[in-house]
C-alpha atoms as a PDB file:
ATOM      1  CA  UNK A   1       0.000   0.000   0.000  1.00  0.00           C
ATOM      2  CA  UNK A   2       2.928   2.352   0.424  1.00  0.00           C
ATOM      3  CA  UNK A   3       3.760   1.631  -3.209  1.00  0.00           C
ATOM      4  CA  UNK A   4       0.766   3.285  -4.203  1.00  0.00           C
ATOM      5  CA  UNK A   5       1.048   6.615  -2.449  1.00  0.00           C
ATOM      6  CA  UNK A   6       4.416   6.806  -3.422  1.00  0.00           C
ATOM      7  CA  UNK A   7       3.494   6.324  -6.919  1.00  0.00           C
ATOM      8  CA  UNK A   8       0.573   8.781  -6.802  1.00  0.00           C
ATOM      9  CA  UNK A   9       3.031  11.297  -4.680  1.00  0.00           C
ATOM     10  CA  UNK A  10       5.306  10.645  -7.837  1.00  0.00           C
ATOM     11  CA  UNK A  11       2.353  11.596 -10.205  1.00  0.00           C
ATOM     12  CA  UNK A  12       1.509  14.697  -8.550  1.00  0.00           C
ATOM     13  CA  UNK A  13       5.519  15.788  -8.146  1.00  0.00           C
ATOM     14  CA  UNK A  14       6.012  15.317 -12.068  1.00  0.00           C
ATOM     15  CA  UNK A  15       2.191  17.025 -12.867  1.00  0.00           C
ATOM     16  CA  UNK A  16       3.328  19.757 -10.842  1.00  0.00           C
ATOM     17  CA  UNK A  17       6.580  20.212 -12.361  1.00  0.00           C
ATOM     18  CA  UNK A  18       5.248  20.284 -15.504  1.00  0.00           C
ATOM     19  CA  UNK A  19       2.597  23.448 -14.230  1.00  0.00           C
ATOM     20  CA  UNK A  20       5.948  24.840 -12.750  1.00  0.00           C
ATOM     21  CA  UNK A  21       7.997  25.114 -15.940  1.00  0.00           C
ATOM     22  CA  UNK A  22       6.092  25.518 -18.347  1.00  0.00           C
ATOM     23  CA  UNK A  23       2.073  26.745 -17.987  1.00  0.00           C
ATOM     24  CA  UNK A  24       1.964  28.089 -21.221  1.00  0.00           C
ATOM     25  CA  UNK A  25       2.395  24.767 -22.742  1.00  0.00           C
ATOM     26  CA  UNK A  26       0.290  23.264 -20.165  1.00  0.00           C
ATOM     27  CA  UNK A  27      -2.303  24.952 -21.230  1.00  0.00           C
ATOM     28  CA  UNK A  28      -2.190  24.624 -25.198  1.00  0.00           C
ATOM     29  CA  UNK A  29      -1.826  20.772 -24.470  1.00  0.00           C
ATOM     30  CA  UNK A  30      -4.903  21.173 -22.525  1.00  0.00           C
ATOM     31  CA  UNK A  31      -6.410  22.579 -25.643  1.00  0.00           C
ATOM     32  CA  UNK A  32      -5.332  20.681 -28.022  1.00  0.00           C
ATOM     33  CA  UNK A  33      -6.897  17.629 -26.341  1.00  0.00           C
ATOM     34  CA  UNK A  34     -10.610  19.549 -25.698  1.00  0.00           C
ATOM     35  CA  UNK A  35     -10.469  19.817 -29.503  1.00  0.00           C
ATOM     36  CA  UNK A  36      -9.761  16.054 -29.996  1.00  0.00           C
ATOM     37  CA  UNK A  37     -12.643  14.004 -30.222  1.00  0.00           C
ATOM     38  CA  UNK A  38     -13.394  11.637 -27.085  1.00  0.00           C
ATOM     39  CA  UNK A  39     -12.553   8.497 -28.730  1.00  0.00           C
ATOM     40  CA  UNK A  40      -8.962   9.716 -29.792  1.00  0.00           C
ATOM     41  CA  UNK A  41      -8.555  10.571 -26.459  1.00  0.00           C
ATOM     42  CA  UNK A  42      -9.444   7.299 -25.158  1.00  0.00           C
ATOM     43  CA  UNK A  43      -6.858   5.737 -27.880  1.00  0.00           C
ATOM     44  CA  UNK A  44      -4.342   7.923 -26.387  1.00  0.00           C
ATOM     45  CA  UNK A  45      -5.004   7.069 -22.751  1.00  0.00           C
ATOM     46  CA  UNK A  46      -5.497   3.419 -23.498  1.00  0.00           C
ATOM     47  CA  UNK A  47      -1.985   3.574 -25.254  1.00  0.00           C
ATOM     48  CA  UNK A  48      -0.522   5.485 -22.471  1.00  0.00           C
ATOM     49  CA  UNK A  49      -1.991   2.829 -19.792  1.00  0.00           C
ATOM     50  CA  UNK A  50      -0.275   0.183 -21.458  1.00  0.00           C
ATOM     51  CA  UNK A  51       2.647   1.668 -22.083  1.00  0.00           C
ATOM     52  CA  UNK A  52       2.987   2.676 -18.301  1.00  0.00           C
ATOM     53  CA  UNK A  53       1.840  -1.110 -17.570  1.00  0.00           C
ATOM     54  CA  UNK A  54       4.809  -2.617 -19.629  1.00  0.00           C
ATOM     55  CA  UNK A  55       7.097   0.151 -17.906  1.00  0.00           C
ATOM     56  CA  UNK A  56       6.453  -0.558 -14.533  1.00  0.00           C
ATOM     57  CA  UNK A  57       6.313  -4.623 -15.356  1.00  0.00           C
ATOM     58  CA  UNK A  58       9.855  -4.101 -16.475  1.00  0.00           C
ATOM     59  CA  UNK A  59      11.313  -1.824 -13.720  1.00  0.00           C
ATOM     60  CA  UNK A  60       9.729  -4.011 -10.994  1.00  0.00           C
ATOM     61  CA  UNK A  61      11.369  -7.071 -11.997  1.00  0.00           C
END
């Protein structure tokens, strides 16, 4: 269970980071993707999921 809130700690260190450096680019990625149609942007999570998935499979072990 402490693997999991270090992870999500993780997630909101690097989310914030990004905010830090660079808002302006934050924000045109944020929209870019309202002007993307839902199912492209379930593609892209779906392929970001997995990719995560295999990442973390291969760190772990």
């Amino acid at each position: 269970m402490n693997d999991l809130w270090a992870a999500l700690c993780l997630v909101a260190v690097i989310e914030g980071l990004f905010l830090f450096v660079s808002p302006g680019g934050w924000k045109r990625a944020a929209q870019q993707l309202l002007a993307m149609p839902d199912h492209q942007v379930r593609v892209m999570g779906a392929i970001v999921l997995v990719a995560g998935l295999v990442a973390l499979t291969l760190v772990r072990n």
